[in-house]
C-alpha atoms as a PDB file:
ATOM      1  CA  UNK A   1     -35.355  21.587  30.946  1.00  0.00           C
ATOM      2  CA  UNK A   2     -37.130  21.554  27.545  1.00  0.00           C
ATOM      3  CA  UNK A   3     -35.567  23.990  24.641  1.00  0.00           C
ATOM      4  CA  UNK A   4     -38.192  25.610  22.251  1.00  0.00           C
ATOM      5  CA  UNK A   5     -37.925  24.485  18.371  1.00  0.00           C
ATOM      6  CA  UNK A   6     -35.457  27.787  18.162  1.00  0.00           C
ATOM      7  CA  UNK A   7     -32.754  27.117  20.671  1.00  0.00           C
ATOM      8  CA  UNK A   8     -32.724  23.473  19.161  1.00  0.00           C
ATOM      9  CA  UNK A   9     -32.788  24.561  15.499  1.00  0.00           C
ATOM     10  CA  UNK A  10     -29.726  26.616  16.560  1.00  0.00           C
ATOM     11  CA  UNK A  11     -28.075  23.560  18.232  1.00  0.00           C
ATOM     12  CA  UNK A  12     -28.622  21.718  14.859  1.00  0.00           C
ATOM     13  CA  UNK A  13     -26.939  24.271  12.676  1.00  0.00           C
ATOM     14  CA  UNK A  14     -23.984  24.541  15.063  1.00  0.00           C
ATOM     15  CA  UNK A  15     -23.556  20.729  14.282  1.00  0.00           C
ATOM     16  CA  UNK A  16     -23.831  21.244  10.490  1.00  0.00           C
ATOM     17  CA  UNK A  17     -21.539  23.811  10.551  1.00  0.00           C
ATOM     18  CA  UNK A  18     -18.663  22.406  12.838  1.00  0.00           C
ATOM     19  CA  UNK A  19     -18.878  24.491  15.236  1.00  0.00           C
ATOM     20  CA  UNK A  20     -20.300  22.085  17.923  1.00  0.00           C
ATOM     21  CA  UNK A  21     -19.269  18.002  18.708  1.00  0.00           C
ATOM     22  CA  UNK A  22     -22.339  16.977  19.929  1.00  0.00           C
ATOM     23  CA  UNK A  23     -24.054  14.344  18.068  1.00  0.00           C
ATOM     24  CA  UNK A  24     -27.611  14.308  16.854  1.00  0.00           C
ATOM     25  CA  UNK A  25     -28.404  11.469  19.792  1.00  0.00           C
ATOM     26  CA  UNK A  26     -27.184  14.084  22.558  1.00  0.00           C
ATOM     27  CA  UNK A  27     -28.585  16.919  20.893  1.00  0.00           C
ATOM     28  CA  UNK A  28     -31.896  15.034  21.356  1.00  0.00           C
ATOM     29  CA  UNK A  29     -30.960  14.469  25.166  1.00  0.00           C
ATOM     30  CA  UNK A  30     -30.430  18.074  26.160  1.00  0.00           C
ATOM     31  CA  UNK A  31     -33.213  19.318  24.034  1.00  0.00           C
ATOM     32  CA  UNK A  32     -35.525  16.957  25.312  1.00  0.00           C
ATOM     33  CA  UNK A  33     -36.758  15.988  21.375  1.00  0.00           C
ATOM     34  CA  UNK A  34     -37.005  12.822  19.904  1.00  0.00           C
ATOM     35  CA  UNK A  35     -34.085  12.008  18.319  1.00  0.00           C
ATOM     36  CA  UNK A  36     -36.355  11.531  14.913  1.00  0.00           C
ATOM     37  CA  UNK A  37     -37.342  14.450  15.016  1.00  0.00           C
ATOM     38  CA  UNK A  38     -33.831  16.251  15.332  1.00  0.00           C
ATOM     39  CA  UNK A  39     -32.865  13.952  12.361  1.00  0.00           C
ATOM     40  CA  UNK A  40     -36.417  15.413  11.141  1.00  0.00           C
ATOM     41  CA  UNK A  41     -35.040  19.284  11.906  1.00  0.00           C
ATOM     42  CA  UNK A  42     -31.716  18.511  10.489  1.00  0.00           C
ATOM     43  CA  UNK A  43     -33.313  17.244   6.696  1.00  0.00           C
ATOM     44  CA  UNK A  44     -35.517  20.329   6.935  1.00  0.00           C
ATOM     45  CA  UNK A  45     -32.485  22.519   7.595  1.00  0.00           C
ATOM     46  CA  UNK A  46     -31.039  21.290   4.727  1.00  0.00           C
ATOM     47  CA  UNK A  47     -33.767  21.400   2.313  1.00  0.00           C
ATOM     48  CA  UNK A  48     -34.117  25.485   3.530  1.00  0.00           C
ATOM     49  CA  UNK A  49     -37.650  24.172   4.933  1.00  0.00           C
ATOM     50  CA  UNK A  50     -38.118  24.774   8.032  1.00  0.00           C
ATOM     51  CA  UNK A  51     -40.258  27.102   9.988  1.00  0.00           C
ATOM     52  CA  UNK A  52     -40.054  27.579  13.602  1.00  0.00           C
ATOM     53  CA  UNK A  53     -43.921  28.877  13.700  1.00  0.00           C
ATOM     54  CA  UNK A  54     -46.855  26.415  13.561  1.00  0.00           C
ATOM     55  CA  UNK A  55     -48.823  27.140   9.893  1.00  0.00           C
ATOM     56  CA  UNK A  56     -52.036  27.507  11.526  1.00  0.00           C
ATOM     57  CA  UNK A  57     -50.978  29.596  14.184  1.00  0.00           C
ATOM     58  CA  UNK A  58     -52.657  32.973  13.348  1.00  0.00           C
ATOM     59  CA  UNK A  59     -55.646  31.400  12.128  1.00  0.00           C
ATOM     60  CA  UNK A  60     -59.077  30.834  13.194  1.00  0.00           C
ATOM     61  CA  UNK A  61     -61.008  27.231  13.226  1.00  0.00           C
ATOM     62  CA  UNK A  62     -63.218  26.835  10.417  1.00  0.00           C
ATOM     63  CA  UNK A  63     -65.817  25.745  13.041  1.00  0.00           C
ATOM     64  CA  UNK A  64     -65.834  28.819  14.892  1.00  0.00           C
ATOM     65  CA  UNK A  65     -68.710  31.095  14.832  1.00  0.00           C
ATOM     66  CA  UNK A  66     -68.854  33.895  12.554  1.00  0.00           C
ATOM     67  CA  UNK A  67     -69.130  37.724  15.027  1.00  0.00           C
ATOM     68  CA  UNK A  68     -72.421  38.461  13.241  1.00  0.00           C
ATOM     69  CA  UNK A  69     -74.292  35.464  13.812  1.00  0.00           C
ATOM     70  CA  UNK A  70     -72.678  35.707  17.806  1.00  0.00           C
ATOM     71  CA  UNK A  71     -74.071  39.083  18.010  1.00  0.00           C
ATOM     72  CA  UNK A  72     -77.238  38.074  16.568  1.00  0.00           C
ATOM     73  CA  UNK A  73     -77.604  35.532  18.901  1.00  0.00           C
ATOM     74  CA  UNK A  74     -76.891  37.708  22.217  1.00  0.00           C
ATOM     75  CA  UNK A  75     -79.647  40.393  20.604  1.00  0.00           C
ATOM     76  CA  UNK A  76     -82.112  37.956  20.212  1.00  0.00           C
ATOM     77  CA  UNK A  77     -81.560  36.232  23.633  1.00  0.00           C
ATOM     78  CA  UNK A  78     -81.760  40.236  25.417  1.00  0.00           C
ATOM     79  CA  UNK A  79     -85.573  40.331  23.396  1.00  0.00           C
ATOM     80  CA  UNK A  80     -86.679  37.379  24.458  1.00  0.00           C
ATOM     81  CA  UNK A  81     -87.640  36.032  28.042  1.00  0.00           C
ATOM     82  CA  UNK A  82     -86.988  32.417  27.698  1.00  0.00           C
ATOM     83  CA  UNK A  83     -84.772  30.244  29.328  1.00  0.00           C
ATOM     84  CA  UNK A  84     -81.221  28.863  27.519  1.00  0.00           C
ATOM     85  CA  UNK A  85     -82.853  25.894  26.869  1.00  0.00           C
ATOM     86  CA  UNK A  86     -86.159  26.657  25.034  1.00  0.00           C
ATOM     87  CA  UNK A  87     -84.010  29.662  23.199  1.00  0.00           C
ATOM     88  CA  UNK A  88     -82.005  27.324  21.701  1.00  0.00           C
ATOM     89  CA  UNK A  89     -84.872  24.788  20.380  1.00  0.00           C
ATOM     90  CA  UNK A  90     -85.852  27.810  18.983  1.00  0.00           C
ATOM     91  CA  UNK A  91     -82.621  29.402  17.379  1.00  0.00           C
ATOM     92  CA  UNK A  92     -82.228  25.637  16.260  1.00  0.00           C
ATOM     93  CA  UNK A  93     -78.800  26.058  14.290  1.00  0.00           C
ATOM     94  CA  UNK A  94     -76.353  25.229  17.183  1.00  0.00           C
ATOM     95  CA  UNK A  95     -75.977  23.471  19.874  1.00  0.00           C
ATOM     96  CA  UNK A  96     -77.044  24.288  23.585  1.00  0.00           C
ATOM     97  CA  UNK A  97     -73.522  24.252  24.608  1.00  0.00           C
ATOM     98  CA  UNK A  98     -72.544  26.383  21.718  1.00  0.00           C
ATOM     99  CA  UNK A  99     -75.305  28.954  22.977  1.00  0.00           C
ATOM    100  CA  UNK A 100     -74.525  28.791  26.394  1.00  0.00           C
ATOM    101  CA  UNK A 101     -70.913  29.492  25.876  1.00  0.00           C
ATOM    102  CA  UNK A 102     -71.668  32.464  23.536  1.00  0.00           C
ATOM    103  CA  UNK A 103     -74.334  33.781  26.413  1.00  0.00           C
ATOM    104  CA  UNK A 104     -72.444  33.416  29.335  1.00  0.00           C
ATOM    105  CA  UNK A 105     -69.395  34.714  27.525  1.00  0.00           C
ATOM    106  CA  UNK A 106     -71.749  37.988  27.231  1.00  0.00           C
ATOM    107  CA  UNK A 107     -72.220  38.035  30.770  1.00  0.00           C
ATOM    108  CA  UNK A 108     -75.993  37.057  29.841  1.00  0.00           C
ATOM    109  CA  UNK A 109     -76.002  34.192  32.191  1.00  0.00           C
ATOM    110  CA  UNK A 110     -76.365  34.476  36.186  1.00  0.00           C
ATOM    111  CA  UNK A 111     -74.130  31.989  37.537  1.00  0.00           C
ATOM    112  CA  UNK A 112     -75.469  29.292  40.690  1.00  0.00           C
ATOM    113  CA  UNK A 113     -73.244  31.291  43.240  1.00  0.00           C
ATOM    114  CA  UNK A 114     -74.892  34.797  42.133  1.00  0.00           C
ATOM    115  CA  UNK A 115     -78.795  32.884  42.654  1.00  0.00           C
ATOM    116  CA  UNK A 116     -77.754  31.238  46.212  1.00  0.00           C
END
């Protein structure tokens, strides 16, 4: 069994504090971590560092498409009559893929099972 960054931060502190006698190698063996990176944990404990939540959680990519050019894209596919692939020769900015995702994601695409 794995712990999560919490239960093995907690572990780590315990240590620091005397309250546990495991050493940083077994700590490392029941958590299931490298035993780097409890040394890792341990220096950021110290240094009142650490965070037990990624930085980038929350955030979006800065690749990902903006909503107003995905909702131009579905209105302009419902006007027209053409197929993915000549729609996106025309639209020209992004990739078929990217189009095709953003389509079927809007339901706008039959799948093969719905046409057999």
């Amino acid at each position: 069994m794995k712990y999560n960054k919490a239960d093995t931060v907690k572990l780590i502190q315990e240590k620091l504090n005397g309250k546990s006698m495991l050493t940083y190698l077994e700590i490392a063996n029941v958590t299931g971590y490298h035993p780097k990176y409890i040394l890792r944990l341990k220096k950021e404990i110290l240094n009142n560092s650490i965070q037990i939540e990624h930085g980038n959680k929350n955030k979006t990519s800065y690749k990902a498409i903006p909503k107003e050019e995905e909702e131009k894209i579905v209105a302009l596919y419902k006007r027209s009559n053409a197929s993915v692939r000549r729609f996106c020769k025309f639209y020209g900015r992004r990739s078929y893929s990217c189009i095709y995702y953003i389509l079927k994601k809007h339901g706008l695409l039959e799948s093969q099972k719905e046409k057999n």
